[in-house]
C-alpha atoms as a PDB file:
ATOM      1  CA  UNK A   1     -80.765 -89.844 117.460  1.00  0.00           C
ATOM      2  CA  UNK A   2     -78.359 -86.710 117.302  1.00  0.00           C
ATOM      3  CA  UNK A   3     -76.680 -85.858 114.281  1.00  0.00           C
ATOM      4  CA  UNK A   4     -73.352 -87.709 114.677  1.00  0.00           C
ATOM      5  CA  UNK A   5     -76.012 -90.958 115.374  1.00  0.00           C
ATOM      6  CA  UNK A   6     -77.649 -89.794 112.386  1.00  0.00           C
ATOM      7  CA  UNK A   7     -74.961 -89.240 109.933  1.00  0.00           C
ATOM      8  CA  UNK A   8     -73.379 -92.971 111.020  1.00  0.00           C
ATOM      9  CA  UNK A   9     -76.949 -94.664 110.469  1.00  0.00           C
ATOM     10  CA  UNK A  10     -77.384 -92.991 107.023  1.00  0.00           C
ATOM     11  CA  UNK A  11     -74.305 -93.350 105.992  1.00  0.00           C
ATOM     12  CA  UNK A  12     -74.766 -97.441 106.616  1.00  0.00           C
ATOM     13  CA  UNK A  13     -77.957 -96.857 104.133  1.00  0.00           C
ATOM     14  CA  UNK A  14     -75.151 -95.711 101.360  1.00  0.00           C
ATOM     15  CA  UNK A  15     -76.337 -92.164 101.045  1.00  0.00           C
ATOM     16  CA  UNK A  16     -74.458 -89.277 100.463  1.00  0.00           C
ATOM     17  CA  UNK A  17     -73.856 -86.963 103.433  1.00  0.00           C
ATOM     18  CA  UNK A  18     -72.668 -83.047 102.934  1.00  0.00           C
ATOM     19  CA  UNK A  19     -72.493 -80.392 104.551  1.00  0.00           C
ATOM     20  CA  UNK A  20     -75.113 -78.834 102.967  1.00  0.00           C
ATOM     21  CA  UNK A  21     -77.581 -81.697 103.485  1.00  0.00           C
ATOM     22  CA  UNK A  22     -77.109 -81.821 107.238  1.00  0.00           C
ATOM     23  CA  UNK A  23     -77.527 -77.152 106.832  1.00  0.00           C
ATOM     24  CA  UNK A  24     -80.966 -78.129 105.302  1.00  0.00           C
ATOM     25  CA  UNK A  25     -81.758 -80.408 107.718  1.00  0.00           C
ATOM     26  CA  UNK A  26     -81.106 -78.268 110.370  1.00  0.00           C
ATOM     27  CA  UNK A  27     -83.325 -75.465 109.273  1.00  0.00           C
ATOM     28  CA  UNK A  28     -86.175 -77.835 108.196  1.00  0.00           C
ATOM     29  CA  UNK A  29     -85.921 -79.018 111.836  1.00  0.00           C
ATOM     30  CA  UNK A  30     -85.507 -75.350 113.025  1.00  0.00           C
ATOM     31  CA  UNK A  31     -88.908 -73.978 110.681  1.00  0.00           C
ATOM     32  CA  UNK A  32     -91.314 -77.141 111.896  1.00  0.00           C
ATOM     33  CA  UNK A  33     -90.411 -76.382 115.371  1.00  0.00           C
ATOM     34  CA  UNK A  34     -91.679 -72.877 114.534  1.00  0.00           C
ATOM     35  CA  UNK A  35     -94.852 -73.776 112.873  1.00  0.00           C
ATOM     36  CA  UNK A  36     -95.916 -76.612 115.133  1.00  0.00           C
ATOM     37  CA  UNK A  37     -96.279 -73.946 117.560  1.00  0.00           C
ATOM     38  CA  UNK A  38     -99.360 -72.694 115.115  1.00  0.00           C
ATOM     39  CA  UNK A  39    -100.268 -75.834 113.338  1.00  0.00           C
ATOM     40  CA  UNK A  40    -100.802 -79.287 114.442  1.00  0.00           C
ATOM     41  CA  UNK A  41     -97.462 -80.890 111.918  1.00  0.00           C
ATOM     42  CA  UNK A  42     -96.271 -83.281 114.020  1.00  0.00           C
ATOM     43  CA  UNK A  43     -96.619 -84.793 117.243  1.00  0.00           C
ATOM     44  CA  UNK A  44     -92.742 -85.904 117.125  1.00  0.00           C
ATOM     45  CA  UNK A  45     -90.841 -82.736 117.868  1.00  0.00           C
ATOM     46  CA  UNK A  46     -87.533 -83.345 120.360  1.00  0.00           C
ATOM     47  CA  UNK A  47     -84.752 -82.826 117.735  1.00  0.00           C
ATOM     48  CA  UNK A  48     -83.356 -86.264 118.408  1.00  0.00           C
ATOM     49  CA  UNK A  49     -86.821 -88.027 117.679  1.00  0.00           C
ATOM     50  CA  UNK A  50     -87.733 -85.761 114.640  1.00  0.00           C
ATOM     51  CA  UNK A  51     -84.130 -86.880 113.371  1.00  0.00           C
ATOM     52  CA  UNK A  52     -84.720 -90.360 113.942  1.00  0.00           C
ATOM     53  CA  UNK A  53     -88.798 -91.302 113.521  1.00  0.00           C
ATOM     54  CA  UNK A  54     -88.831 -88.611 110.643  1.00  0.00           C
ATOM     55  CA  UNK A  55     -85.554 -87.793 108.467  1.00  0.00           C
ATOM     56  CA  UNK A  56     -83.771 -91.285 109.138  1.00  0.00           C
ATOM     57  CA  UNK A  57     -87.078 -93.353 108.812  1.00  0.00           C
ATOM     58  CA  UNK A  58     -88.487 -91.482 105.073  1.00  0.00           C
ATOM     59  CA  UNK A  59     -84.392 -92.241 103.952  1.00  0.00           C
ATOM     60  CA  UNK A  60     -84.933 -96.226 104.494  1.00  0.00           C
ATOM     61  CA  UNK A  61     -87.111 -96.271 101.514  1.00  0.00           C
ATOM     62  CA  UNK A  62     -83.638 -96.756  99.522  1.00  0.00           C
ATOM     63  CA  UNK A  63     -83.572-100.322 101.330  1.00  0.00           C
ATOM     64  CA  UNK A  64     -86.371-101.112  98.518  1.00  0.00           C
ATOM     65  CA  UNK A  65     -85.941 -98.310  95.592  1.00  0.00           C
ATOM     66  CA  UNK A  66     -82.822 -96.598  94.131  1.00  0.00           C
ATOM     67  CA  UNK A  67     -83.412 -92.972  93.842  1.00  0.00           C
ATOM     68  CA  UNK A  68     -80.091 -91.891  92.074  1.00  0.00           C
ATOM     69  CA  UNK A  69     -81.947 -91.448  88.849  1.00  0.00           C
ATOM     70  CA  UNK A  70     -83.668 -88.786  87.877  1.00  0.00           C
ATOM     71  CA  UNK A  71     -87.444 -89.930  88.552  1.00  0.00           C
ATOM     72  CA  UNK A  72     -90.724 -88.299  88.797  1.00  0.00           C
ATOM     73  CA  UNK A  73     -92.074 -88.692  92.368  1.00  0.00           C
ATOM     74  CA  UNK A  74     -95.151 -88.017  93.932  1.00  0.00           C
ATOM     75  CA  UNK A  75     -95.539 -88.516  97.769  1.00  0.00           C
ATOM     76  CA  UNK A  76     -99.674 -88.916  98.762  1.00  0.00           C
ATOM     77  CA  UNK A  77    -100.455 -87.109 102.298  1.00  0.00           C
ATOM     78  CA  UNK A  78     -97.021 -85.429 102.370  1.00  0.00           C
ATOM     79  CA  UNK A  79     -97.928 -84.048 105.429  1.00  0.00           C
ATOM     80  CA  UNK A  80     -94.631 -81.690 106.888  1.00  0.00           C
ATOM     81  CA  UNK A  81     -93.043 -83.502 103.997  1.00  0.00           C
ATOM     82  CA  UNK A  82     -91.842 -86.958 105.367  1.00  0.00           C
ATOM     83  CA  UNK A  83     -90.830 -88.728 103.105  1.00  0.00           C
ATOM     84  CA  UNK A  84     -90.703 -86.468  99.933  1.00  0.00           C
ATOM     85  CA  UNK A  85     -89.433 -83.777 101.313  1.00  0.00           C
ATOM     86  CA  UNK A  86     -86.245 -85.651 103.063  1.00  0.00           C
ATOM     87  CA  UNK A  87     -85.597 -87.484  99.940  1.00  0.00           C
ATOM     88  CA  UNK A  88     -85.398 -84.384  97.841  1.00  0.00           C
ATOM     89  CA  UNK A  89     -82.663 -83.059  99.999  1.00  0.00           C
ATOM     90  CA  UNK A  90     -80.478 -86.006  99.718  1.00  0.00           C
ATOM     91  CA  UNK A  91     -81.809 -87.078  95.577  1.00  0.00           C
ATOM     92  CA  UNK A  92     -81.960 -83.339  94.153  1.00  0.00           C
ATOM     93  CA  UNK A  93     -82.369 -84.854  90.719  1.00  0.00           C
ATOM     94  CA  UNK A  94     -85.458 -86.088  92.013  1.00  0.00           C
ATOM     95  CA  UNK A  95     -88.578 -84.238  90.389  1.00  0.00           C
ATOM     96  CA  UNK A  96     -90.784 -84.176  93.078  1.00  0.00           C
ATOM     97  CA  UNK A  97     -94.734 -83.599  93.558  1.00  0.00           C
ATOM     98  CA  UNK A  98     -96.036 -82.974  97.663  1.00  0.00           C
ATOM     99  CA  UNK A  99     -99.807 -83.958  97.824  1.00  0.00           C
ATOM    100  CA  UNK A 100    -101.439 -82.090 100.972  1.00  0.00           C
ATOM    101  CA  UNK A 101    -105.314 -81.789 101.035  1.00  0.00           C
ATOM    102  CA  UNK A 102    -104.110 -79.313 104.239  1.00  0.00           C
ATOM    103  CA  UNK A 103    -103.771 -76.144 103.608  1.00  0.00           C
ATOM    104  CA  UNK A 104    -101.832 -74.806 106.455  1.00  0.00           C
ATOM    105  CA  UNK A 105     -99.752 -77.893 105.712  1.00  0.00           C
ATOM    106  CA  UNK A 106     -99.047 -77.004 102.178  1.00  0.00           C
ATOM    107  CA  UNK A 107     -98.047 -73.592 103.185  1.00  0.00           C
ATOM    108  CA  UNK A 108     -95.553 -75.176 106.160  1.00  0.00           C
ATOM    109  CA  UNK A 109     -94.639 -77.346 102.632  1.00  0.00           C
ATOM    110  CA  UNK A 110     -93.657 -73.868 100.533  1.00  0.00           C
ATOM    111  CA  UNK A 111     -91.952 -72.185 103.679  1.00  0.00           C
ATOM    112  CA  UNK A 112     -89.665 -74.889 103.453  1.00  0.00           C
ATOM    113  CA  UNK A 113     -88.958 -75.125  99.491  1.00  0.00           C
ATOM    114  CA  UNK A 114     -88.380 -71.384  99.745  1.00  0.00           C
ATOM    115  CA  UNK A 115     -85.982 -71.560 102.855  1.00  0.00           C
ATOM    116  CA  UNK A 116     -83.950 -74.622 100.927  1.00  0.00           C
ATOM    117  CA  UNK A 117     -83.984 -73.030  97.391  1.00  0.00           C
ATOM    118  CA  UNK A 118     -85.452 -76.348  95.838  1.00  0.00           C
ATOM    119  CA  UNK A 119     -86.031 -76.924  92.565  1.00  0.00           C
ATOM    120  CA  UNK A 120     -88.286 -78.908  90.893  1.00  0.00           C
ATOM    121  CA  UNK A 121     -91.006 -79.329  93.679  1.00  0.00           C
ATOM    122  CA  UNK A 122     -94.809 -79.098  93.425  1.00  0.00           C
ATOM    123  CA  UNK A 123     -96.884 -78.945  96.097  1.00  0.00           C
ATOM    124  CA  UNK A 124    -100.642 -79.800  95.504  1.00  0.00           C
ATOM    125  CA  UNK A 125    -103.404 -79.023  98.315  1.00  0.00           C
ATOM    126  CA  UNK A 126    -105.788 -81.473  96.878  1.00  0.00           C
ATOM    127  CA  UNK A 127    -107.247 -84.825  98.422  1.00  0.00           C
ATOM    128  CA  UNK A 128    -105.027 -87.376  96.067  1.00  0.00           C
ATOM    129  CA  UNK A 129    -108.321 -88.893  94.366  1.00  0.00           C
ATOM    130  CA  UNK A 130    -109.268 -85.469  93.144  1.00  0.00           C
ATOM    131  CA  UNK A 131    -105.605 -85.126  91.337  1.00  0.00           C
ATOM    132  CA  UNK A 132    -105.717 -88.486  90.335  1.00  0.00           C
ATOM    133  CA  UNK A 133    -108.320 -87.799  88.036  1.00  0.00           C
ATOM    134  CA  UNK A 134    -106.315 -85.362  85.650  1.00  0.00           C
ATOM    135  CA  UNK A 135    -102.730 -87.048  86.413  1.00  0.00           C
ATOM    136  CA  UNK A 136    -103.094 -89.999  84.687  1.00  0.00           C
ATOM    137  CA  UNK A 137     -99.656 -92.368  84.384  1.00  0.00           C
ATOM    138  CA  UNK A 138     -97.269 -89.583  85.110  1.00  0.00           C
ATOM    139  CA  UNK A 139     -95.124 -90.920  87.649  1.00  0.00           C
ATOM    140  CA  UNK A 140     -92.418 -93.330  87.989  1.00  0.00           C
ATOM    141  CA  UNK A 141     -92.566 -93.791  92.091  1.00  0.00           C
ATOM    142  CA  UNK A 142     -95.427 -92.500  94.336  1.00  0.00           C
ATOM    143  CA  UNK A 143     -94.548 -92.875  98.074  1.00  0.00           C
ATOM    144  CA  UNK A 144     -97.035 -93.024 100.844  1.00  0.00           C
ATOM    145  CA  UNK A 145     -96.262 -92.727 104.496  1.00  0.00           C
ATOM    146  CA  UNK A 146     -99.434 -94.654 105.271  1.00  0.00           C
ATOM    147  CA  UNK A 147    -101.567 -94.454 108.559  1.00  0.00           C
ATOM    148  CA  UNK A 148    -104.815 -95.776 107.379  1.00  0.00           C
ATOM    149  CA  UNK A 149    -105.869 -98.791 105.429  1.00  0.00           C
ATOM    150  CA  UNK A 150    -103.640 -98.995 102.366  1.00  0.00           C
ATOM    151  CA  UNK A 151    -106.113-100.932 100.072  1.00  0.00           C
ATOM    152  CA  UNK A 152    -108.074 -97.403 100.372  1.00  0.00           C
ATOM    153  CA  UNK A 153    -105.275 -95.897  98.482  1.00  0.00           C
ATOM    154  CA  UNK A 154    -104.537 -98.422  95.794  1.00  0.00           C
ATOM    155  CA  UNK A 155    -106.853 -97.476  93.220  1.00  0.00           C
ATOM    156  CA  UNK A 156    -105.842 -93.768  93.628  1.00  0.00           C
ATOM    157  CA  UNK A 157    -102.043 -94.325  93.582  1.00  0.00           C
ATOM    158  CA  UNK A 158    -102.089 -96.941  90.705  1.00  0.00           C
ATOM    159  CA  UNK A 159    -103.843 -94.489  88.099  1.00  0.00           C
ATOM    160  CA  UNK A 160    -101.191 -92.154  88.606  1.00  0.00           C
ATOM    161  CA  UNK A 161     -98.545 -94.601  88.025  1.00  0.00           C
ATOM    162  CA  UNK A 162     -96.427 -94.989  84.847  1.00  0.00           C
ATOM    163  CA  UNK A 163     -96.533 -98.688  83.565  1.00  0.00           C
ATOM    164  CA  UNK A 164     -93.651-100.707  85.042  1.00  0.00           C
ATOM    165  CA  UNK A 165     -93.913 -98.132  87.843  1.00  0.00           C
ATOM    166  CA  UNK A 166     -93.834 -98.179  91.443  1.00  0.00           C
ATOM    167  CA  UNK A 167     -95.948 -97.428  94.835  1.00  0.00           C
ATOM    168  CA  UNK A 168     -93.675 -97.873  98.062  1.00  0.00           C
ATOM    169  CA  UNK A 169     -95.619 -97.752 101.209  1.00  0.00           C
ATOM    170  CA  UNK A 170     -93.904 -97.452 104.513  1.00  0.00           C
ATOM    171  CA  UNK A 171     -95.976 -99.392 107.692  1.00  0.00           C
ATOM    172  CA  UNK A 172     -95.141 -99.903 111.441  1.00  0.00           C
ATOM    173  CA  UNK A 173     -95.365-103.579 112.730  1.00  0.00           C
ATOM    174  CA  UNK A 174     -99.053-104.262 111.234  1.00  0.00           C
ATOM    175  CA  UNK A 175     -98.854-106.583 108.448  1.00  0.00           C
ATOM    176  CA  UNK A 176    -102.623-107.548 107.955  1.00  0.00           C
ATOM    177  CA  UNK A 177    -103.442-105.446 105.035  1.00  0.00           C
ATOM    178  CA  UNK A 178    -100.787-106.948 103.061  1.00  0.00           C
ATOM    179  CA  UNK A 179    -101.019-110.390 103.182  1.00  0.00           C
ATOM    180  CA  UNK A 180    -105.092-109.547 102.016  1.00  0.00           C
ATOM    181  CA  UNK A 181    -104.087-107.262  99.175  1.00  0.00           C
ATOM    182  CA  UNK A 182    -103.101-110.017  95.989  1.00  0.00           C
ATOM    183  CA  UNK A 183    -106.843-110.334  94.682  1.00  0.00           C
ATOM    184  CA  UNK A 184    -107.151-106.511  94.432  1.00  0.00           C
ATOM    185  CA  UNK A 185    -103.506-106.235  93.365  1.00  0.00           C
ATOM    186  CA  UNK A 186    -104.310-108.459  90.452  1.00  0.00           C
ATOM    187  CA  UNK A 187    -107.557-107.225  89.538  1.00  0.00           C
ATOM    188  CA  UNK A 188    -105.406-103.304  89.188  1.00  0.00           C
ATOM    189  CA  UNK A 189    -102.995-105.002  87.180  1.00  0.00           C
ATOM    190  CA  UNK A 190    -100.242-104.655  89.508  1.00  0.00           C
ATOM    191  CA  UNK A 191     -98.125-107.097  91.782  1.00  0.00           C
ATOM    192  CA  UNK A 192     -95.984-106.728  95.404  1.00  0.00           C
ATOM    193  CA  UNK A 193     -92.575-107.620  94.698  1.00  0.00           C
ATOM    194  CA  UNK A 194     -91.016-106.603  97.751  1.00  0.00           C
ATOM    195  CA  UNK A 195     -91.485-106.400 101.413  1.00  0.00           C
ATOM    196  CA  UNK A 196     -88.694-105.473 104.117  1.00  0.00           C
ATOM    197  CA  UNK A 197     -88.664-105.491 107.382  1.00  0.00           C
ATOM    198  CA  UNK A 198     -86.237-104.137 109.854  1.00  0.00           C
ATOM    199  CA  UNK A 199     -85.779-101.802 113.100  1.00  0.00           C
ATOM    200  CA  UNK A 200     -85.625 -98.597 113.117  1.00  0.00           C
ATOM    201  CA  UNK A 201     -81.946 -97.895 115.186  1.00  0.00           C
ATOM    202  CA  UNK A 202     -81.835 -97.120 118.877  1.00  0.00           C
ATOM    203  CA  UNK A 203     -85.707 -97.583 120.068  1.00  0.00           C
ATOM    204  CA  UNK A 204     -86.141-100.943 118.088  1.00  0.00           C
ATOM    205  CA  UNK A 205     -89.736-100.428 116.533  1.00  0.00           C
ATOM    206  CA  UNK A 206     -90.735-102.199 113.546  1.00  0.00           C
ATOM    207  CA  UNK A 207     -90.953-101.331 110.243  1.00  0.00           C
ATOM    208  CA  UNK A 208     -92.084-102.640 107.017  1.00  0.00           C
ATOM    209  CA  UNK A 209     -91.995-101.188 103.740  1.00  0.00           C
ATOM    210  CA  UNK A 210     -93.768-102.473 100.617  1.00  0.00           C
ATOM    211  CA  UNK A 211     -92.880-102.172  96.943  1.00  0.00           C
ATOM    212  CA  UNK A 212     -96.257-102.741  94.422  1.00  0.00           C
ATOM    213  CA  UNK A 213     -95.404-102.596  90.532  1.00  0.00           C
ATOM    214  CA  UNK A 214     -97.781-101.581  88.341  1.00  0.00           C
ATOM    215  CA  UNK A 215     -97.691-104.031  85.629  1.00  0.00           C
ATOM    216  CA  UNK A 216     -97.981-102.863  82.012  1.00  0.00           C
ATOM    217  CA  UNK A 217    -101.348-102.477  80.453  1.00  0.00           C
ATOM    218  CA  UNK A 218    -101.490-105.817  78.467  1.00  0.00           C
ATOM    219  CA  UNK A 219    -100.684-107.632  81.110  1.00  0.00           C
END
């Protein structure tokens, strides 16, 4: 995906594109191409692929969550900062908190923040159960690029959830864990209310993103 690709796919997402979005995007793609060369950040470096399977793929989370308001975010196993990272670029109202139990990771995290001038960005190199325990119902959203088994993370994520809040959770083509969640769902006093499915543009994999409220306490 090169940029013109990428500002024409975004743009169909109804996100704002300027000039100094697509400046920041250029030099976060410019400093992980540096640091990968020290630290394992991605496997997904060609500029086209980082645009599409990184930057364009964190953005579709607006297919299931509006992130024009000023919310408190958290994003567990930020990794090189897909998605929180991306969506603070494009949402700077967005009050945003990196979890990295990495630390060369969380340093690749600050490099960044300190190249883009962002505001309002924590970065944590903790495990997220360890935070968990002294971040109790602080956030509205916590995102979660997941690669292992979701039902792992549930527990974690919900305690740090505001009531009425929300854990979106972005999966390739493997659906399994989801349809098995509702009995531990109910039993955290919380409920999926959405899950969307699409492509990602040009190579046609599959995606699935999951929205989980966390249902008030006297529920």
């Amino acid at each position: 995906m090169n940029e013109d690709k990428f500002i024409k796919e975004v743009t169909k997402l109804k996100i704002k594109l300027t000039s100094k979005t697509l400046k920041d995007l250029k030099i976060y793609y410019q400093t992980l191409v540096v640091w990968n060369k020290k630290i394992n950040l991605t496997a997904i470096i060609k500029e086209e692929d980082v645009y599409l399977k990184h930057f364009y793929d964190s953005l579709t989370l607006v297919k299931i969550h509006n992130f024009k308001k000023p919310l408190l975010i958290c994003d567990i196993g930020s990794g090189a900062g897909f998605p929180g990272l991306v969506l603070k670029i494009f949402f700077p109202q967005l009050k945003i908190t990196l979890i990295e139990s990495k630390t060369k990771k969380t340093l690749f995290l600050k490099e960044v923040v300190k190249l883009l001038k962002l505001k309002e960005v924590k970065i944590i190199n903790k495990r997220a159960e360890e935070y968990a325990k002294n971040n109790l119902k602080i956030f509205d959203v916590i995102t979660m690029r997941a690669v292992g088994n979701i039902n792992l993370m549930l527990k974690t994520a919900l305690l740090m959830i505001k009531d009425n809040g929300f854990f979106l959770i972005m999966k390739g083509k493997k659906e399994d864990e989801a349809k098995n969640m509702s009995l531990l769902l109910s039993n955290l006093k919380s409920k999926l209310v959405k899950i969307k499915r699409f492509m990602l543009p040009i190579e046609n994999s599959h995606r699935h993103l999951l929205k989980i409220k966390k249902l008030p306490s006297k529920c």
